[in-house]
Protein backbone atom coordinates (compact mmCIF):
# COMPACT_ATOMS: atom_id res chain seq x y z
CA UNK A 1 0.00 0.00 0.00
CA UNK A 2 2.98 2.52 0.73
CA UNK A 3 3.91 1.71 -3.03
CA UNK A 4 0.87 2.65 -4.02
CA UNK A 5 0.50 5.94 -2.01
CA UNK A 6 4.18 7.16 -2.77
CA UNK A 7 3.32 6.53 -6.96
CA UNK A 8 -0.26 8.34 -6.40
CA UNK A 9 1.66 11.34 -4.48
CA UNK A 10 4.32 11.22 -7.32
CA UNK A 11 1.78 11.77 -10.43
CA UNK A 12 0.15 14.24 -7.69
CA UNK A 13 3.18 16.38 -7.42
CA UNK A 14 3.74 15.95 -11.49
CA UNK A 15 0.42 17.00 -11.92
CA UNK A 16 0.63 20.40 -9.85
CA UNK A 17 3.89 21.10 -11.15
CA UNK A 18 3.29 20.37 -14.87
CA UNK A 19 -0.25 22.62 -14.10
CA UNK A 20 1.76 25.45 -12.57
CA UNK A 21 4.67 25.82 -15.05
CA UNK A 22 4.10 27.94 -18.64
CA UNK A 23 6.38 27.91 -21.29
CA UNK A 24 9.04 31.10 -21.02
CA UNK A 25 8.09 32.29 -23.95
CA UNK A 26 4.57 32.91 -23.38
CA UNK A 27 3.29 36.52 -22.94
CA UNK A 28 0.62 37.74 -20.80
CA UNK A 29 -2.23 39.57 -23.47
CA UNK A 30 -1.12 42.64 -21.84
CA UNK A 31 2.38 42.01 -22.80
CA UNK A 32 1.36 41.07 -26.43
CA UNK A 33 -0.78 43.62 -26.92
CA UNK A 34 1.90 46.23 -25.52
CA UNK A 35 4.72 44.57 -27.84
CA UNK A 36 1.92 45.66 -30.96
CA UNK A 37 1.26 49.02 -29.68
CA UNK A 38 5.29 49.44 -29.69
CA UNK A 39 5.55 48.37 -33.42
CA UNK A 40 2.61 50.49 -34.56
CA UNK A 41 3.67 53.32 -32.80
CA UNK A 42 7.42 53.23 -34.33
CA UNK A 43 5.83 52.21 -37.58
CA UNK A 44 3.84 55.54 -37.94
CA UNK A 45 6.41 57.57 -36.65
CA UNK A 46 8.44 56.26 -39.27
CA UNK A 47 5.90 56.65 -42.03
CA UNK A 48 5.83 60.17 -40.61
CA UNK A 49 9.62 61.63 -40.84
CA UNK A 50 9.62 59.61 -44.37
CA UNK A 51 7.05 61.58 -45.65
CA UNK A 52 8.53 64.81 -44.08
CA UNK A 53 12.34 64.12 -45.57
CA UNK A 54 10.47 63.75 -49.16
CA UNK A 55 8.55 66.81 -49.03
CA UNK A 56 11.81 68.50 -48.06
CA UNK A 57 13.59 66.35 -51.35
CA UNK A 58 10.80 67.72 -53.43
CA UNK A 59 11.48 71.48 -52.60
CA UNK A 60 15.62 71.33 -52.46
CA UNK A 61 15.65 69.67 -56.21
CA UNK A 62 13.05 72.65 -56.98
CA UNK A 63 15.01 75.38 -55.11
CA UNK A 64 18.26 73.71 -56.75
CA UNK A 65 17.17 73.59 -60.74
CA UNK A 66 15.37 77.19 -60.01
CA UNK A 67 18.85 78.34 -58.65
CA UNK A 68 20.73 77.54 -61.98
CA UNK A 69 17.91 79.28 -64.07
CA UNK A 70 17.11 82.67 -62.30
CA UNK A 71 19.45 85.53 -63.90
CA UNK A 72 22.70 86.16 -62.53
CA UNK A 73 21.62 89.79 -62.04
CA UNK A 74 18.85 89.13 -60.18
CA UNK A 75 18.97 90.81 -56.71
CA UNK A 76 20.51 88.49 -53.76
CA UNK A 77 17.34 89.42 -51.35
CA UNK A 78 14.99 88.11 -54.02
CA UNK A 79 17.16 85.21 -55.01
CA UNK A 80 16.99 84.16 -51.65
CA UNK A 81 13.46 84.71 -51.13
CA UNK A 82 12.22 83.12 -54.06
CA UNK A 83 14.58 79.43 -53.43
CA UNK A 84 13.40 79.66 -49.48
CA UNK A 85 9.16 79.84 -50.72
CA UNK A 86 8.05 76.30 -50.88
CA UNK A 87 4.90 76.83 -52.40
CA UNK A 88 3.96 76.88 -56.48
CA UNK A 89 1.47 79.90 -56.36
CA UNK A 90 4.35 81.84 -54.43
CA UNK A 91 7.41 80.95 -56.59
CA UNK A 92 5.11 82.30 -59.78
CA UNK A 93 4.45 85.65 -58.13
CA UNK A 94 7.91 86.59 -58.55
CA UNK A 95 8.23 88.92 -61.47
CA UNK A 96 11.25 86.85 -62.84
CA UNK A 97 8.96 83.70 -63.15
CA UNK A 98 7.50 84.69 -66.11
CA UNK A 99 10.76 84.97 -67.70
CA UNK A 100 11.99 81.41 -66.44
CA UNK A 101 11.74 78.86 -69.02
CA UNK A 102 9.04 76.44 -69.76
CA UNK A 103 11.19 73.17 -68.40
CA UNK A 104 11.04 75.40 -65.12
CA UNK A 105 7.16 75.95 -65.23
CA UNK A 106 6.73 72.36 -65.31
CA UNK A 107 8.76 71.48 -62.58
CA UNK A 108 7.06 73.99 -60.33
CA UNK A 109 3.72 72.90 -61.64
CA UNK A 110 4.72 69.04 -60.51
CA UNK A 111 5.89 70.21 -57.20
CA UNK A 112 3.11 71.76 -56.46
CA UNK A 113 0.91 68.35 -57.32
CA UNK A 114 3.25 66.22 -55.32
CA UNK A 115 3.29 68.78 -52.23
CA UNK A 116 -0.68 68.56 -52.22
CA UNK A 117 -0.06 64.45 -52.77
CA UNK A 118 2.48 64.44 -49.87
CA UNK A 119 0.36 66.50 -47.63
CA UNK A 120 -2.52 64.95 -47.89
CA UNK A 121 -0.92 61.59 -46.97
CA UNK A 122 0.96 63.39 -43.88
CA UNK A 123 -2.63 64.42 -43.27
CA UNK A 124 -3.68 60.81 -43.29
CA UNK A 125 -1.04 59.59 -41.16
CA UNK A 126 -1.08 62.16 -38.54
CA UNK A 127 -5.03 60.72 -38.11
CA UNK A 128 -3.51 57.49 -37.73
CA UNK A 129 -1.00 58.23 -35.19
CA UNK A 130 -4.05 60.75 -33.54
CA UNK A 131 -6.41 56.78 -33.13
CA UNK A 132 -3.44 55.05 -32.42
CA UNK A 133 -3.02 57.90 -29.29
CA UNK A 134 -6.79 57.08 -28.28
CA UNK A 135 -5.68 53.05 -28.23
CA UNK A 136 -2.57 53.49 -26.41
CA UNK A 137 -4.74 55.76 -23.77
CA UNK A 138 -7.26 52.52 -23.45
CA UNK A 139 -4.44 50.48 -22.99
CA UNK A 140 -2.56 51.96 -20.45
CA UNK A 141 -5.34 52.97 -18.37
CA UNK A 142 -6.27 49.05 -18.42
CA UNK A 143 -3.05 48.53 -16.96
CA UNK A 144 -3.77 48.46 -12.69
CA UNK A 145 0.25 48.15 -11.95
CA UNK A 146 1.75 51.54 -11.96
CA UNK A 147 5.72 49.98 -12.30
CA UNK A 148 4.30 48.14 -15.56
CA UNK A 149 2.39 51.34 -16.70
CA UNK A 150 5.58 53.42 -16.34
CA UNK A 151 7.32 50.93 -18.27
CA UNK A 152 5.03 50.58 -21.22
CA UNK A 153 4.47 54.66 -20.91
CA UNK A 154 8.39 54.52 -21.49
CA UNK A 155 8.52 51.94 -24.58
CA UNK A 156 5.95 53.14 -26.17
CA UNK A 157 7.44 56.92 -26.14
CA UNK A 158 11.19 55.52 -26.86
CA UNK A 159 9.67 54.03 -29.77
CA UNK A 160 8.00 57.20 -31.17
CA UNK A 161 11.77 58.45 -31.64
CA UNK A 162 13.34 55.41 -33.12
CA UNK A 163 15.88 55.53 -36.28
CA UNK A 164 14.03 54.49 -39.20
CA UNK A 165 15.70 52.38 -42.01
């Protein structure tokens, strides 16, 4: 009978220990759900300076090709002016405009188009980033530890300032 007890107390034990033990690499919800929120966060923040470096692009080349065109007597105040505006309805309300050539035209026509295109999709993603705000909000208010709150609070800013590739 003391065989019998000391095998039932054995598969016992087993059972309680095999019940009580996860796998390591299992993640609370909170934890996976956190671990999105990070990505998304650095993903739109990404999608964000992107979009801001080509809108810069866009104007340099313009300010660049419109720098090799205007006259070389043209006054340095108005030079400067005109390759600092970054706006197509600006640029052709400088007298010398009219006098530029028709390449030129064009090019400040289709920099105009792609500076609406490029806003409108900084518009877009700057509504995505203001939802992904009101989700973040949710969770971390969901979140009853205040240690794990601060941490999440502190990944999920870190990841808003990440180096994009």
């Amino acid at each position: 009978m003391t065989l019998y007890r000391t095998i039932q107390a054995a598969w016992i034990l087993l059972f309680f220990f095999a019940v009580g033990c996860q796998p390591a690499g299992k993640k609370s919800p909170i934890s996976a759900e956190g671990e999105a929120l990070v990505a998304e966060s650095a993903k739109l923040a990404c999608e964000q300076k992107t979009l801001g470096v080509q809108l810069k692009a866009l104007w340099d080349s313009v300010a660049v090709a419109l720098d090799q065109k205007l006259p070389p007597d043209m006054p340095a105040d108005e030079r400067r002016n005109m390759l600092a505006v970054r706006n197509t309805s600006l640029i052709q309300m400088f007298e010398v405009y009219s006098e530029l050539d028709t390449v030129i035209h064009r090019l400040v026509e289709q920099a105009g188009d792609q500076d609406v295109a490029l806003a409108l999709r900084l518009k877009e993603n700057q509504n995505r980033i203001q939802e992904h705000e009101e989700v973040i909000g949710r969770f971390l208010s969901g979140i009853k530890d205040e240690k794990e709150a601060a941490v999440w609070t502190k990944r999920l800013t870190e990841a808003k300032h990440t180096s994009c590739e």
